[in-house]
Every structure is written in C-alpha cells, then in structure tokens.
Protein backbone atom coordinates (compact mmCIF):
# COMPACT_ATOMS: atom_id res chain seq x y z
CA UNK A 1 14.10 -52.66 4.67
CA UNK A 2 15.57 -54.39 8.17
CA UNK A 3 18.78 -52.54 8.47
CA UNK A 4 19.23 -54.20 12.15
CA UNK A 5 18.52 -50.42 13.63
CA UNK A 6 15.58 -51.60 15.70
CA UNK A 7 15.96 -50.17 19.42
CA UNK A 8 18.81 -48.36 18.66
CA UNK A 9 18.75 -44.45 19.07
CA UNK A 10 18.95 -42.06 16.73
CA UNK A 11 19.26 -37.57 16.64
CA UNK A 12 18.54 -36.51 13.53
CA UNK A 13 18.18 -32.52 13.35
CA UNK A 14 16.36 -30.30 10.73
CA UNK A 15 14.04 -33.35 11.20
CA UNK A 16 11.02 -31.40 10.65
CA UNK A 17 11.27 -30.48 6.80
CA UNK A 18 12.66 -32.12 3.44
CA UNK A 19 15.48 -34.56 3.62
CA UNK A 20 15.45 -34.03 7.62
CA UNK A 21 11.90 -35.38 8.08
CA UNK A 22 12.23 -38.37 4.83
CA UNK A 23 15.31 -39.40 6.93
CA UNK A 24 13.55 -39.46 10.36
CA UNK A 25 10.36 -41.25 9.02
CA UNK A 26 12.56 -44.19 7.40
CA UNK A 27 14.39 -44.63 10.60
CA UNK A 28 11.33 -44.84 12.50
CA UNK A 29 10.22 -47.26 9.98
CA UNK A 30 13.05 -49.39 11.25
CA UNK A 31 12.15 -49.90 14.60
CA UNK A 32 14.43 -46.68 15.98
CA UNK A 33 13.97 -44.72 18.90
CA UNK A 34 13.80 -41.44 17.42
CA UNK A 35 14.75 -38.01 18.96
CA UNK A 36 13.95 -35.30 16.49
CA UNK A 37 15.27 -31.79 16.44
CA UNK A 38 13.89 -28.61 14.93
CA UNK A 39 12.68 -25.24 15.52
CA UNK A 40 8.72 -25.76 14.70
CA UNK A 41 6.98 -27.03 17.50
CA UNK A 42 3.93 -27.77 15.49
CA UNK A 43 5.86 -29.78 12.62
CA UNK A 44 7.53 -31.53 15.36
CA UNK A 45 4.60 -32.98 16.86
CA UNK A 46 3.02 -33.96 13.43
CA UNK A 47 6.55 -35.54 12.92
CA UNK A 48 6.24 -37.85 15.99
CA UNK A 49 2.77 -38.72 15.95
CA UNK A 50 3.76 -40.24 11.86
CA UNK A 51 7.32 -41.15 13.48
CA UNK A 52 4.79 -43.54 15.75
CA UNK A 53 2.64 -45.01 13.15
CA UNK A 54 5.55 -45.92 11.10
CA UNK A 55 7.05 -47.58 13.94
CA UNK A 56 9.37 -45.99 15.71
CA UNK A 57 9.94 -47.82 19.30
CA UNK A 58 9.66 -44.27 20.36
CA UNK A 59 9.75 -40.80 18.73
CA UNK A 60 10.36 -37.59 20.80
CA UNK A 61 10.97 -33.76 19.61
CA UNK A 62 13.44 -31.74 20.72
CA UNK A 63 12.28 -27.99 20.38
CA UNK A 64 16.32 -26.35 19.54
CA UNK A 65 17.65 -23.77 17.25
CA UNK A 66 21.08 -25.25 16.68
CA UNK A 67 22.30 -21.64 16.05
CA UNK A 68 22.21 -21.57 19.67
CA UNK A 69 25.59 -22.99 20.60
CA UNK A 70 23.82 -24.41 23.72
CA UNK A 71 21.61 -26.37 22.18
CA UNK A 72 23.91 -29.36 21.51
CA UNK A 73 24.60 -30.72 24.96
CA UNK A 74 20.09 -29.94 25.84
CA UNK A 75 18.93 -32.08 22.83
CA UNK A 76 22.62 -34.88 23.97
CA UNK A 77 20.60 -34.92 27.29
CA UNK A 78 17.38 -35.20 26.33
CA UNK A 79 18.48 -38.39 24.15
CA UNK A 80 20.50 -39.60 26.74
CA UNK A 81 17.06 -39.99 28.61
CA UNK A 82 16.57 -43.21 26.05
CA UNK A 83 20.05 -44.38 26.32
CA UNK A 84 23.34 -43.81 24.59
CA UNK A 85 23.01 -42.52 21.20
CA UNK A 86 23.94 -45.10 18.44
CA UNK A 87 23.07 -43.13 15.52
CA UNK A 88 23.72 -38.74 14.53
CA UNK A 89 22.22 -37.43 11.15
CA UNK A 90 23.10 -33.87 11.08
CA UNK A 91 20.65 -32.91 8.16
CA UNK A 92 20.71 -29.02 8.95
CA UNK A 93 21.14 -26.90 6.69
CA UNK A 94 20.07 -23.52 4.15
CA UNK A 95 20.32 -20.83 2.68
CA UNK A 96 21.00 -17.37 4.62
CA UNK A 97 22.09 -15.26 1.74
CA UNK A 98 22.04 -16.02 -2.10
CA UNK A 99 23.92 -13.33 -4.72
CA UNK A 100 26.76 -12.55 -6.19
CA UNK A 101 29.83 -12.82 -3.84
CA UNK A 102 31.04 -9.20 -4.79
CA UNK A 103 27.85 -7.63 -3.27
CA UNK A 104 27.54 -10.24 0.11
CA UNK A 105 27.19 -9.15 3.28
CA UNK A 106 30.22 -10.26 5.65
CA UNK A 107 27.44 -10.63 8.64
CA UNK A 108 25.83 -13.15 6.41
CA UNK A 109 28.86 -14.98 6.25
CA UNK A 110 29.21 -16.50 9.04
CA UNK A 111 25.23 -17.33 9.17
CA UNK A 112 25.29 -19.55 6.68
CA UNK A 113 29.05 -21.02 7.77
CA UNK A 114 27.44 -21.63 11.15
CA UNK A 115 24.14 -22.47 9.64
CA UNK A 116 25.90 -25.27 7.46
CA UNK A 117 29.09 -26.25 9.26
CA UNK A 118 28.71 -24.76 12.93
CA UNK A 119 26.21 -26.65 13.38
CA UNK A 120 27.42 -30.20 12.13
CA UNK A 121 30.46 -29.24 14.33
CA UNK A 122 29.20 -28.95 17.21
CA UNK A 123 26.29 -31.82 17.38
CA UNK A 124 29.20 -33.75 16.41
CA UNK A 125 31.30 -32.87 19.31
CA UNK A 126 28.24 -33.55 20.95
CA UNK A 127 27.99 -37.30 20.69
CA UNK A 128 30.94 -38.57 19.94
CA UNK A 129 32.71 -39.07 24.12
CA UNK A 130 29.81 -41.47 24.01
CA UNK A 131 30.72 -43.31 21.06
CA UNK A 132 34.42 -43.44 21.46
CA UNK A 133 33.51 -44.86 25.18
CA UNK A 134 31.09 -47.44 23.68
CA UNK A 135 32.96 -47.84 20.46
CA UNK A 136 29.86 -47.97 18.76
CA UNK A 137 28.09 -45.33 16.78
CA UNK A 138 27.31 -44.05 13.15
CA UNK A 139 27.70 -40.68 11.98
CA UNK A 140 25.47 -39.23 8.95
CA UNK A 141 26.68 -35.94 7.77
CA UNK A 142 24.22 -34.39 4.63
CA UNK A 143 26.43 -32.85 2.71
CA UNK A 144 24.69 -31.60 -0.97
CA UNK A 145 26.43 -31.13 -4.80
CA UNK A 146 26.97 -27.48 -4.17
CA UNK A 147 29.76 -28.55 -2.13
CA UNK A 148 31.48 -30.44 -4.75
CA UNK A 149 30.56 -28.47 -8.15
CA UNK A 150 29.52 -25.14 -6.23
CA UNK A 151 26.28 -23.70 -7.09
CA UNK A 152 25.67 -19.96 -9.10
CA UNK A 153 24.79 -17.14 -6.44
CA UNK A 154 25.48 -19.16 -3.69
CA UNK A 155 29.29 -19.08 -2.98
CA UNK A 156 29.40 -19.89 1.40
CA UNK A 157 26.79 -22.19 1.25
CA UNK A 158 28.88 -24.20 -1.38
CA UNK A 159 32.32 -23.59 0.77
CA UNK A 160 30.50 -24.72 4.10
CA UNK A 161 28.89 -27.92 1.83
CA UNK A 162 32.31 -28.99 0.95
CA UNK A 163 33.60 -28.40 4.12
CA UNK A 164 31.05 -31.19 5.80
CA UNK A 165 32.38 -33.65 3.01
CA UNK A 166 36.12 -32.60 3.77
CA UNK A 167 35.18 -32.86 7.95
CA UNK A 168 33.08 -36.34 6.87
CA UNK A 169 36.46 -37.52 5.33
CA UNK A 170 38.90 -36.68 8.00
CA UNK A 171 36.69 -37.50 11.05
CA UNK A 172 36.22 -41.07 9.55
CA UNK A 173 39.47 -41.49 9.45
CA UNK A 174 39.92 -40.17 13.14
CA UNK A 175 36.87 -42.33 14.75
CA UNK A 176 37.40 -45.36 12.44
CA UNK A 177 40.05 -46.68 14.76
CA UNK A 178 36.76 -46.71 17.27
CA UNK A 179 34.51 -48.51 15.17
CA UNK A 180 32.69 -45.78 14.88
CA UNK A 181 30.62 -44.80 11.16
C-alpha cells in the first residue's frame, strides 16, 4: 500500500515484539527510514535486517528501556542523525501486575502507569519541538480495549489504556492547530 511515507522517518518503540514489530515491518514496507526501539538487542537486529528486505530506506535499532526517563531525548538524537522525525508510534506497553485490585501492590502501580502512560508521555514530549517547528508530523499512540471496557484482573493497565486515548484526544486537539497528526 503507497501511503506517500517513503523517506520520511519514523520511531516506533516496543518495535521488537507483537504489534510493535507488525507496525515497524509495514512502515519499512513503505519506503520509511526506520529507527526502532526496544530492550532486546538480538530481536532488534533480526528486526532491521527484515526492516531492510522489506524496504525500509534505512532501518536502525535503538537499544533503550523507556523506563529510563533518559532514554527519550538518546533514541530523539539518534533519529535526529537521519533527519527530523516525521512520524512517532509509541507501541509500548504490558502488563506489570495482574489481580484483583484489593490485593495490588502500590509499588506496582506506578510500573505499569509508567510502563503504559510514562512512557507515551515522555517520547511524546520528545518529538514534538520538532514538529511544531516544522509543522509537520504524525503521532500514533496504541492504545488497546482495556482502556475503554476495562479488562478483569487488570485494573491500572486499563486506567493507563484509557488514559493514552484521553491524552490522544486532547493532544490532537492541542497540535492540530500545527498540522500535526
């Protein structure tokens, strides 16, 4: 499918697993230059080296654990190297705890709200001077149905799921005026 994304650059994190890696591979597909973020060095070379042979213009991994509040502004850099970013999927996202809210751990909490929202936060806050400056740029937040119907045994995940729809919402209404996705 040519979705005019050919050259353009791309971040898409959790890129090494699941949704994260389907959603890098179809980019690449289109032509993108890809930067890829996860924690598993291993899975992130496999994902460039099939990143390549579906055509990406160029695919490069960016080893980060986005739990590291760092991390943001090394893998904005390393991108950067290619050229402004045009395109953010923040595709992170888990588990930490699963159970009955009565019998959670508070610690666990905020895991999985940093896990699940930190995270989208701050890549977000990464990017977007760029795209305001260029007034240019797409934002792809991966949301799931716990956030809208909440799922059994897993009560924060399904807060911090609606939360990136509610933060999707409001942000688009914030960057729209920049013609920014």
């Amino acid at each position: 499918m040519e979705l005019g994304l050919s050259g353009k650059i791309a971040i898409v994190t959790g890129a090494t697993a699941n949704i994260g890696r389907g959603i890098a591979l179809e980019l690449a597909a289109e032509g993108m230059r890809l930067v890829a973020v996860g924690r598993d060095a291993e899975a992130g070379a496999r994902l460039v080296d099939a990143a390549n042979e579906r055509g990406a213009q160029s695919a490069t991994f960016v080893q980060a654990d986005l739990m590291d509040r760092t991390a943001p502004s090394r893998i904005l850099t390393e991108a950067q190297k290619l050229g402004p970013v045009d395109v953010l999927v923040n595709c992170l996202g888990g588990n930490v705890d699963q159970g009955l809210f009565a019998n959670s751990d508070p610690e666990k909490w905020d895991k999985d709200i940093d896990l699940n929202f930190g995270t989208v936060l701050r890549m977000t806050h990464a990017v977007l001077p760029g795209m305001i400056e260029r007034k240019s740029g797409a934002i792809v937040n991966i949301g799931s149905t716990a956030g809208l119907v909440g799922d059994y045994m897993l009560p924060v995940y399904s807060a911090m799921k609606g939360a990136v729809h509610s933060f999707t919402i409001a942000l688009a209404k914030e960057v729209g005026q920049h013609s920014i996705r």
